[in-house]
N, C-alpha and C. Protein backbone atom coordinates (compact mmCIF):
# COMPACT_ATOMS: atom_id res chain seq x y z
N UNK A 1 22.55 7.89 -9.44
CA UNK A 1 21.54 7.61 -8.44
C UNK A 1 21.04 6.19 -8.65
N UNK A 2 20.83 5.68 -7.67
CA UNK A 2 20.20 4.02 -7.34
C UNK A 2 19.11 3.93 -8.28
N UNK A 3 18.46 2.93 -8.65
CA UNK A 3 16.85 3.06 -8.93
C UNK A 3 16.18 2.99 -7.92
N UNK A 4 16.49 2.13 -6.72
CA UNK A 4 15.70 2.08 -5.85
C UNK A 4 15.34 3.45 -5.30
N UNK A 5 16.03 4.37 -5.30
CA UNK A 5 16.46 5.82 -4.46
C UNK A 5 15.77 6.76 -5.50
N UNK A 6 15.92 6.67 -6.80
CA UNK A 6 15.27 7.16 -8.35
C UNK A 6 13.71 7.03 -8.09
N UNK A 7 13.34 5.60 -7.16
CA UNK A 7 11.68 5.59 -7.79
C UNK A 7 10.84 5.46 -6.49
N UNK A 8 11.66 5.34 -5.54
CA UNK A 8 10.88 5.51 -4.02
C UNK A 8 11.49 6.36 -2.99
N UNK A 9 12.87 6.87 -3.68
CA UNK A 9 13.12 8.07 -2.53
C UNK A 9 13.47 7.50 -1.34
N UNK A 10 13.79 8.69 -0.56
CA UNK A 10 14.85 8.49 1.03
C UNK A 10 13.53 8.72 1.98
N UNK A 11 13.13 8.13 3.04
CA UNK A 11 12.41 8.80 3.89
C UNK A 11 12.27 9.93 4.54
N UNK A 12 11.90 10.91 4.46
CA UNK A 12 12.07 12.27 4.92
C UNK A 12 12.96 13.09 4.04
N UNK A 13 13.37 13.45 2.99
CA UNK A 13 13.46 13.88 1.74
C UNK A 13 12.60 13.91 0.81
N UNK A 14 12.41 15.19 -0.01
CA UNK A 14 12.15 15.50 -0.51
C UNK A 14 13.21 16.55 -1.80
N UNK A 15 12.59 15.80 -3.05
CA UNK A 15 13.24 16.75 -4.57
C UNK A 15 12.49 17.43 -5.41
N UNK A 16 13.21 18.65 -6.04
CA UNK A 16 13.18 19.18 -6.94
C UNK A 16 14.29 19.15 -7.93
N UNK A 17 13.40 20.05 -8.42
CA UNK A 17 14.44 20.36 -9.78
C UNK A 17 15.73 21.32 -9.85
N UNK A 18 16.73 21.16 -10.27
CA UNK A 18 18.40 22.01 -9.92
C UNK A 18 18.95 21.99 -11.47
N UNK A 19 18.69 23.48 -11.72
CA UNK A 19 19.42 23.86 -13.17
C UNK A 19 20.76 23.79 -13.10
N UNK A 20 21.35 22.98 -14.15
CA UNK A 20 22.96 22.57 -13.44
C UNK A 20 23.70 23.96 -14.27
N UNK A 21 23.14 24.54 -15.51
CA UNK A 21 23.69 25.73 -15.77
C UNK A 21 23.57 27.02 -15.30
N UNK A 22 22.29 26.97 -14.89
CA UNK A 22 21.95 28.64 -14.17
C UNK A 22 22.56 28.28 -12.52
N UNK A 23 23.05 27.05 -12.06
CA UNK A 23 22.91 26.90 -10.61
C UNK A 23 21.99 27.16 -9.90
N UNK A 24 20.83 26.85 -10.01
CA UNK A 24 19.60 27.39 -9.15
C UNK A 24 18.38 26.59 -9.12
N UNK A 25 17.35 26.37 -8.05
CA UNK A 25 16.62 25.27 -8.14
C UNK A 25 15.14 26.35 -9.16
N UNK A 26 14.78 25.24 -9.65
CA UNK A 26 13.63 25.76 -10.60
C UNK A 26 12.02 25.55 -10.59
N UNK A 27 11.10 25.68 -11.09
CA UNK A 27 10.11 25.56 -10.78
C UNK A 27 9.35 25.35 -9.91
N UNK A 28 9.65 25.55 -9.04
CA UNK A 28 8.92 24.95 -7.36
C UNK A 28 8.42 24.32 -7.67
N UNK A 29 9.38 22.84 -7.90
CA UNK A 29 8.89 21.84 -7.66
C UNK A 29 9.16 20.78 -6.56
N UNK A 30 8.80 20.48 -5.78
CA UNK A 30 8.43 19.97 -3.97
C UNK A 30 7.83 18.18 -4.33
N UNK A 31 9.35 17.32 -4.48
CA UNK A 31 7.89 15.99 -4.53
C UNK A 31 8.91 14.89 -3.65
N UNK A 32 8.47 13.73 -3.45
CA UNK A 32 9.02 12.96 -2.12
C UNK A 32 10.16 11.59 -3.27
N UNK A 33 9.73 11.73 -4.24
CA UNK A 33 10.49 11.18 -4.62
C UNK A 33 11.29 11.73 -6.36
N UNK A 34 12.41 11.80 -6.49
CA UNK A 34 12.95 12.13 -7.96
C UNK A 34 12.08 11.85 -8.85
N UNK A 35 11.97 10.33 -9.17
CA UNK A 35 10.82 10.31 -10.57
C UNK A 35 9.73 11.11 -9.96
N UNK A 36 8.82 11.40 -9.45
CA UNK A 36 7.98 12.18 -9.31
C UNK A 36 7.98 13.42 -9.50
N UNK A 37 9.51 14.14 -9.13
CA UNK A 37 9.89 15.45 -9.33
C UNK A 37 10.07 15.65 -11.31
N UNK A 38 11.18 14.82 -11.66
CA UNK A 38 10.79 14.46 -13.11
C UNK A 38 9.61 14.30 -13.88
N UNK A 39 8.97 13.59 -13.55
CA UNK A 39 7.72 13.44 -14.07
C UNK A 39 6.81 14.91 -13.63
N UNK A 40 6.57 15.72 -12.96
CA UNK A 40 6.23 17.21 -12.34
C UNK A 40 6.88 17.87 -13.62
N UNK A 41 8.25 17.77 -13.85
CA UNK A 41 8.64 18.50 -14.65
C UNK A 41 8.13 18.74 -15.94
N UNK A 42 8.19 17.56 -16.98
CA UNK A 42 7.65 17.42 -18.09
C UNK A 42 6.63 17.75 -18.13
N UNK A 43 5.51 17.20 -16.98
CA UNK A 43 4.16 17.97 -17.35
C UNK A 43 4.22 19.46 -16.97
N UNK A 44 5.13 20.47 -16.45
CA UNK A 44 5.36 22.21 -16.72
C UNK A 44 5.91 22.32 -17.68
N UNK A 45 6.70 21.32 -18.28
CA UNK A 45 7.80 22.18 -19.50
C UNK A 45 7.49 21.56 -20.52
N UNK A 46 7.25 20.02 -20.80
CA UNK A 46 7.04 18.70 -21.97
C UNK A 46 8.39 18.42 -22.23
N UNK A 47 8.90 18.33 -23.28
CA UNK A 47 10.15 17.68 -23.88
C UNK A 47 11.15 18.49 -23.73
N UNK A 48 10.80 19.75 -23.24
CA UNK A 48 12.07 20.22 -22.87
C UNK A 48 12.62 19.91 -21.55
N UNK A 49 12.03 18.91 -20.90
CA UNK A 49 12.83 18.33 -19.71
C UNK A 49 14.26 17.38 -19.65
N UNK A 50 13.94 17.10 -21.47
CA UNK A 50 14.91 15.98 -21.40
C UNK A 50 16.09 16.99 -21.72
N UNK A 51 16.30 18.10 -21.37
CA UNK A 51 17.64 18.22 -21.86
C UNK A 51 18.62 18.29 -20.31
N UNK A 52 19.86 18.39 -20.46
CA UNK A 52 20.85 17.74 -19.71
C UNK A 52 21.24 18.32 -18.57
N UNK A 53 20.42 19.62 -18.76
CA UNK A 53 20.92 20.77 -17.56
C UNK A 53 19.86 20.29 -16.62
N UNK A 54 18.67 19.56 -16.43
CA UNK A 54 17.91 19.83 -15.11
C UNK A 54 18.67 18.34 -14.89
N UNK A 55 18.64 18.49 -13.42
CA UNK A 55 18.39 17.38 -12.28
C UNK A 55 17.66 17.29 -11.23
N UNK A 56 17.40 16.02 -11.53
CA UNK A 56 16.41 15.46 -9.61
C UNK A 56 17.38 15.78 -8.34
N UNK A 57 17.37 16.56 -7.59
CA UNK A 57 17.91 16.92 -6.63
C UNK A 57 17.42 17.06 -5.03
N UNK A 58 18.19 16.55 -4.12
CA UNK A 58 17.60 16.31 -2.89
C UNK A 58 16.92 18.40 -2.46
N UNK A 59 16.11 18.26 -1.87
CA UNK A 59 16.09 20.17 -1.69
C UNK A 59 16.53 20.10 -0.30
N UNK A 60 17.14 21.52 -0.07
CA UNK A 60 17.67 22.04 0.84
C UNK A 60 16.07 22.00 2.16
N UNK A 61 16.34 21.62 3.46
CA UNK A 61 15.44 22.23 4.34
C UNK A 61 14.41 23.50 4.50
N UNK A 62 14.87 24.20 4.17
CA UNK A 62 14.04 25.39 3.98
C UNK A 62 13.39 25.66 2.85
N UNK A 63 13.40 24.66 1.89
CA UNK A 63 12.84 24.51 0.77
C UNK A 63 11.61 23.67 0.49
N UNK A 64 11.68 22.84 1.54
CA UNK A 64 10.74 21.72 2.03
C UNK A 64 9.33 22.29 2.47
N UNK A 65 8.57 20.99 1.74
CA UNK A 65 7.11 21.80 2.03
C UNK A 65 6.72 21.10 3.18
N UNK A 66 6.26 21.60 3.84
CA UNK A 66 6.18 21.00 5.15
C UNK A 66 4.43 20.35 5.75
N UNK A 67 3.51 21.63 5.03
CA UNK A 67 1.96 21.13 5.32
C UNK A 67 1.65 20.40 4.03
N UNK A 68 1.30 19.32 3.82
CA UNK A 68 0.45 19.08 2.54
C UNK A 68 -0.94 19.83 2.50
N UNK A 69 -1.02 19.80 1.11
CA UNK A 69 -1.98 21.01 -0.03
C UNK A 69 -3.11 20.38 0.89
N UNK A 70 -3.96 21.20 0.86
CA UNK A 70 -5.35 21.13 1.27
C UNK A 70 -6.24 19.56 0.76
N UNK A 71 -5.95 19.96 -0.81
CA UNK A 71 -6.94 18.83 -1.37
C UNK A 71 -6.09 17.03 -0.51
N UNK A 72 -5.34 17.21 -0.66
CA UNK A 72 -4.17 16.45 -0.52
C UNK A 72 -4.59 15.55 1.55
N UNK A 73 -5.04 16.74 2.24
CA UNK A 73 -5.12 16.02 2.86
C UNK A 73 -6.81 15.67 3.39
N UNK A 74 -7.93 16.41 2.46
CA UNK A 74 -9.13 15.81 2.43
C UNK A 74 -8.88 14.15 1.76
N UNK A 75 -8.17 13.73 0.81
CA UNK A 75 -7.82 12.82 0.40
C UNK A 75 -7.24 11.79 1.08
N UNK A 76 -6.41 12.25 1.79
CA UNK A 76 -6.11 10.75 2.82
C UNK A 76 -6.48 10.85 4.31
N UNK A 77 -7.67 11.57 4.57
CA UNK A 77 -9.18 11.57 5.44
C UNK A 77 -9.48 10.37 4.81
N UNK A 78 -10.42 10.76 3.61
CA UNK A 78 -10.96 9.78 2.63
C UNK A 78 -10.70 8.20 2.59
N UNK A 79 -9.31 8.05 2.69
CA UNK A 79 -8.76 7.07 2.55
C UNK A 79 -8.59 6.28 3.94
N UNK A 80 -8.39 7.14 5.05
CA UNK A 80 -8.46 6.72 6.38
C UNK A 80 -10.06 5.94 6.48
N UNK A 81 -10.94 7.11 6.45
CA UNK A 81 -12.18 6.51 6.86
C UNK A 81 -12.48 5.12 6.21
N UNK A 82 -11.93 4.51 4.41
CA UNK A 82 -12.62 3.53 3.68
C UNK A 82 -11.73 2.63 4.61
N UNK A 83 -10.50 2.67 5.00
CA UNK A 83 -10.03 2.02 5.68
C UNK A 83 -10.58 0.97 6.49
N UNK A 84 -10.79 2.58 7.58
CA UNK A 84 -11.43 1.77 9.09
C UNK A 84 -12.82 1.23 8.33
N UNK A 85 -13.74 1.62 7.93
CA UNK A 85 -14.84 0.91 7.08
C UNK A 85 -14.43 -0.54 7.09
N UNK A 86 -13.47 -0.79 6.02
CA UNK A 86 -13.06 -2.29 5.62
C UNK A 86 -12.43 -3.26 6.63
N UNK A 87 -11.94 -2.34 7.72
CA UNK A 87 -11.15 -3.30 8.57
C UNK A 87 -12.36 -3.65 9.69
N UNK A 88 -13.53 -2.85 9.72
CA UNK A 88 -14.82 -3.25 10.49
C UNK A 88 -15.56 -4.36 10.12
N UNK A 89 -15.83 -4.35 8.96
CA UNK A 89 -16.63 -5.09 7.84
C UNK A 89 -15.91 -6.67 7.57
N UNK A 90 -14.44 -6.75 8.27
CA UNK A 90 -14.29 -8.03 7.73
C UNK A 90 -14.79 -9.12 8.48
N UNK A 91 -14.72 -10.42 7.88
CA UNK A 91 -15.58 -11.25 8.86
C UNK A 91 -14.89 -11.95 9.54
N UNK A 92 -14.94 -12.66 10.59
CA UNK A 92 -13.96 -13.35 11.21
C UNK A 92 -14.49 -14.69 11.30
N UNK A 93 -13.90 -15.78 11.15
CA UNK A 93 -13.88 -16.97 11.39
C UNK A 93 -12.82 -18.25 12.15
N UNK A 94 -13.15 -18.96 11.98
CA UNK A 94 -11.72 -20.02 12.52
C UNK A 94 -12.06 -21.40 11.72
N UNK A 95 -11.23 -22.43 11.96
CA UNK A 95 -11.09 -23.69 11.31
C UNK A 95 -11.56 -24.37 12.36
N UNK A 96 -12.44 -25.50 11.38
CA UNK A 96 -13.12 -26.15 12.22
C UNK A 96 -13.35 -27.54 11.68
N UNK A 97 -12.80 -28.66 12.58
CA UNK A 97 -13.33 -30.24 11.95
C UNK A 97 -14.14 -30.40 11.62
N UNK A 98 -14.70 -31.19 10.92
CA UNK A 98 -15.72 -32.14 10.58
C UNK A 98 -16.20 -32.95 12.03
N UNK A 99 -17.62 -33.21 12.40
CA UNK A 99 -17.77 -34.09 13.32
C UNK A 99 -17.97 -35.63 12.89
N UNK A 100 -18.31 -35.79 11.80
CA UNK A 100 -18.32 -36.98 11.13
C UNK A 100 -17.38 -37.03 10.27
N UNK A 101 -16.74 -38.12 9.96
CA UNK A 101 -16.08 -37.81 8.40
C UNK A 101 -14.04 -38.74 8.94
N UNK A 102 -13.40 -38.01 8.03
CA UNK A 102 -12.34 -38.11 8.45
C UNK A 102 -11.01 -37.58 9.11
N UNK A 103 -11.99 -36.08 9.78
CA UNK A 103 -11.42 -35.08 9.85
C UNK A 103 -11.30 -33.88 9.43
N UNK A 104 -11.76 -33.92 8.34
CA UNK A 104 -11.45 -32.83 7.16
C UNK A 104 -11.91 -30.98 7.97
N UNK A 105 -11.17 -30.35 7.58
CA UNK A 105 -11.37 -28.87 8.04
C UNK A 105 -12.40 -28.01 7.48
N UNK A 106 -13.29 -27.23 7.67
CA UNK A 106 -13.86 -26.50 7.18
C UNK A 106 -13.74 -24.86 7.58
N UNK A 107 -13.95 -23.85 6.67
CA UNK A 107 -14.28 -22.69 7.20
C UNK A 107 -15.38 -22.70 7.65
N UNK A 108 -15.35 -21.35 9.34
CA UNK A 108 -16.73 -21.28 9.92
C UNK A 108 -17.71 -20.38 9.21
N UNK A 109 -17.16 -20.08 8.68
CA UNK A 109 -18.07 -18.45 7.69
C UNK A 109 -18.39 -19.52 6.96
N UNK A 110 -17.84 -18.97 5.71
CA UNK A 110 -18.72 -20.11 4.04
C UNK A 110 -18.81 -21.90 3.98
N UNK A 111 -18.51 -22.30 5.19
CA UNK A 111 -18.69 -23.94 5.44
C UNK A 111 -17.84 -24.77 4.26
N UNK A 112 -17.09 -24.11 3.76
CA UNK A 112 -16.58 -24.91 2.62
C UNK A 112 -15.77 -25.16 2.97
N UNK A 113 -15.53 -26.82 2.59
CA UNK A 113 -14.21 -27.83 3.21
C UNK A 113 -13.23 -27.85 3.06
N UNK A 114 -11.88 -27.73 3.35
CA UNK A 114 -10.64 -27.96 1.97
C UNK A 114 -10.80 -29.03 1.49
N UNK A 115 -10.02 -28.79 0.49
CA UNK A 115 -10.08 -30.22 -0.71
C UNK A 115 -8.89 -31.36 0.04
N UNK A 116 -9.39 -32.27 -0.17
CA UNK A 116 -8.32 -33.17 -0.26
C UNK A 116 -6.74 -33.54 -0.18
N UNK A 117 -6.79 -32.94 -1.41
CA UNK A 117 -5.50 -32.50 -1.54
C UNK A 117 -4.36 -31.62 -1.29
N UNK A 118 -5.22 -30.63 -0.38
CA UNK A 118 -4.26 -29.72 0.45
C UNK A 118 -4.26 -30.59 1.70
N UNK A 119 -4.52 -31.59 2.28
CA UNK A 119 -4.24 -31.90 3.54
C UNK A 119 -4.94 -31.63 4.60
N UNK A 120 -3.78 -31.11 5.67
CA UNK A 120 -3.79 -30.34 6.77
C UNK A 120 -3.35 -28.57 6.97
N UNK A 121 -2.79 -28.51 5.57
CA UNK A 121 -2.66 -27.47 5.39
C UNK A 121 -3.02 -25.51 5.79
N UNK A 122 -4.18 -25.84 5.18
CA UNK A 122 -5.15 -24.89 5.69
C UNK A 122 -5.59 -23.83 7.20
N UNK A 123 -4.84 -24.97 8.05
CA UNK A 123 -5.03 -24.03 9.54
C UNK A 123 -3.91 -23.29 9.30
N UNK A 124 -3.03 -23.56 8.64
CA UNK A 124 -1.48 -22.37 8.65
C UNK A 124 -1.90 -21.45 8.45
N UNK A 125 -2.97 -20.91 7.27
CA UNK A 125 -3.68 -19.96 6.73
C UNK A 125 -4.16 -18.80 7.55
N UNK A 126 -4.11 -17.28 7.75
CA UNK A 126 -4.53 -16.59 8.39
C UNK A 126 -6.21 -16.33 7.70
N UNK A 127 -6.57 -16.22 6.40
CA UNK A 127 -7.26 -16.13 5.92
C UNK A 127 -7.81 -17.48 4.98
N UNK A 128 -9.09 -17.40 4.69
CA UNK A 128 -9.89 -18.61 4.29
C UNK A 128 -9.61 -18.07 2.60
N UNK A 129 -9.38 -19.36 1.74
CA UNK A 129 -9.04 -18.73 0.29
C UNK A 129 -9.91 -18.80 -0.34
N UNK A 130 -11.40 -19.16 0.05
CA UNK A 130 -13.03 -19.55 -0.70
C UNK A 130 -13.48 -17.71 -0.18
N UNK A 131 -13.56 -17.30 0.80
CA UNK A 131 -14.15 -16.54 1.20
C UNK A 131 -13.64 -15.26 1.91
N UNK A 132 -12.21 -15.34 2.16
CA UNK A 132 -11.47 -14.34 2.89
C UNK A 132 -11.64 -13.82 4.31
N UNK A 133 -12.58 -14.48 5.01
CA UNK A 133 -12.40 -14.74 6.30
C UNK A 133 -11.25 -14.16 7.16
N UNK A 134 -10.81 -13.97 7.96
CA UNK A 134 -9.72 -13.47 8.71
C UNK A 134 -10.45 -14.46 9.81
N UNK A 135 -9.16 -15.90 9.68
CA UNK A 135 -8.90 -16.64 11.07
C UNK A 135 -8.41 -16.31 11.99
N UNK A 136 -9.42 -16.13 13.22
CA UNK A 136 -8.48 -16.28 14.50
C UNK A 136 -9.46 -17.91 15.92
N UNK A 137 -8.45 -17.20 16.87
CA UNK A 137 -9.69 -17.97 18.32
C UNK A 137 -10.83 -17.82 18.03
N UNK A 138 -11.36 -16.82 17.97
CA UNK A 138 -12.37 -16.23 18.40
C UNK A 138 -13.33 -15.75 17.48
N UNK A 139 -13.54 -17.28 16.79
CA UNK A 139 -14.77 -16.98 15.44
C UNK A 139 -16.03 -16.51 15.34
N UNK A 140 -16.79 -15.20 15.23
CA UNK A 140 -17.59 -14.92 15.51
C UNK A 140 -18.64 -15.75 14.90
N UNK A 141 -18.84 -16.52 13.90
CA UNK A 141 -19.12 -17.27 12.91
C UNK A 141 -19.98 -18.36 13.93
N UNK A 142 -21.13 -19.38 13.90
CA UNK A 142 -21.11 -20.17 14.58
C UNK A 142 -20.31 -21.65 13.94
N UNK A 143 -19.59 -22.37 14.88
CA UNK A 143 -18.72 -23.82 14.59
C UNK A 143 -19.42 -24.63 13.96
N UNK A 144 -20.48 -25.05 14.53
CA UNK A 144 -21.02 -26.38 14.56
C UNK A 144 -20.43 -27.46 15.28
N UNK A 145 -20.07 -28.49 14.85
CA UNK A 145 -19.67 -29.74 15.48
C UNK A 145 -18.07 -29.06 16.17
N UNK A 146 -17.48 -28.59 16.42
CA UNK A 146 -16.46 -28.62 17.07
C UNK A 146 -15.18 -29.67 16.71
């Protein structure tokens, strides 16, 4: 097996465990990727995982768990909501000249200039690297000099 395929799995597959001597899958164990199914294992059995008869094995369809566990999906609720939270909360700004000076760019949020030595650089930037800003048009931020 790949490593890549070993540590992140096929999309829409799911493995367990397959006793290569008894022929038969074992412990109901249900996980999306092999190392995970492995790692499941040892913590039911400990060191007796390492012996040669189990394998990470793709499971048959009807073997497949199909609803995730309860806790499982209060948990990525959880994770949805901090989400949308953070993607509300960010601030938006844009790049903005100097009205005096030599040009130089500033963020509209934290007013801080680039340095020098980056140039012109800085408008490439989707985000401000003083403050994390998310640049677009439409800086809610006020400009100043334009």
């Amino acid at each position: 097996m790949k490593r890549e395929t070993y540590m992140f799995g096929v999309r829409g597959e799911q493995y367990g465990i397959w006793n290569a001597i008894r022929k038969c899958w074992q412990f109901g164990i249900c996980e999306d990727t092999p190392m995970l199914a492995v790692s499941r294992l040892f913590q039911k059995i400990g060191d007796d995982a390492r012996k040669f008869r189990f394998e990470a094995r793709v499971l048959p369809p009807e073997m497949r768990q199909t609803t995730p566990e309860p806790a499982l999906l209060t948990e990525l609720a959880r994770k949805d909501r901090e989400i949308k939270r953070l993607n509300r909360s960010v601030q938006h700004g844009r790049w903005v000249k100097f009205a005096l000076g030599d040009g130089e760019n500033y963020c509209s949020v934290c007013k801080t200039p680039q340095p020098w030595f980056y140039g012109n650089g800085y408008q490439e930037y989707d985000y401000c690297p003083y403050c994390g800003a998310k640049m677009d048009e439409t800086g809610s931020a006020t400009d100043g000099g334009k």
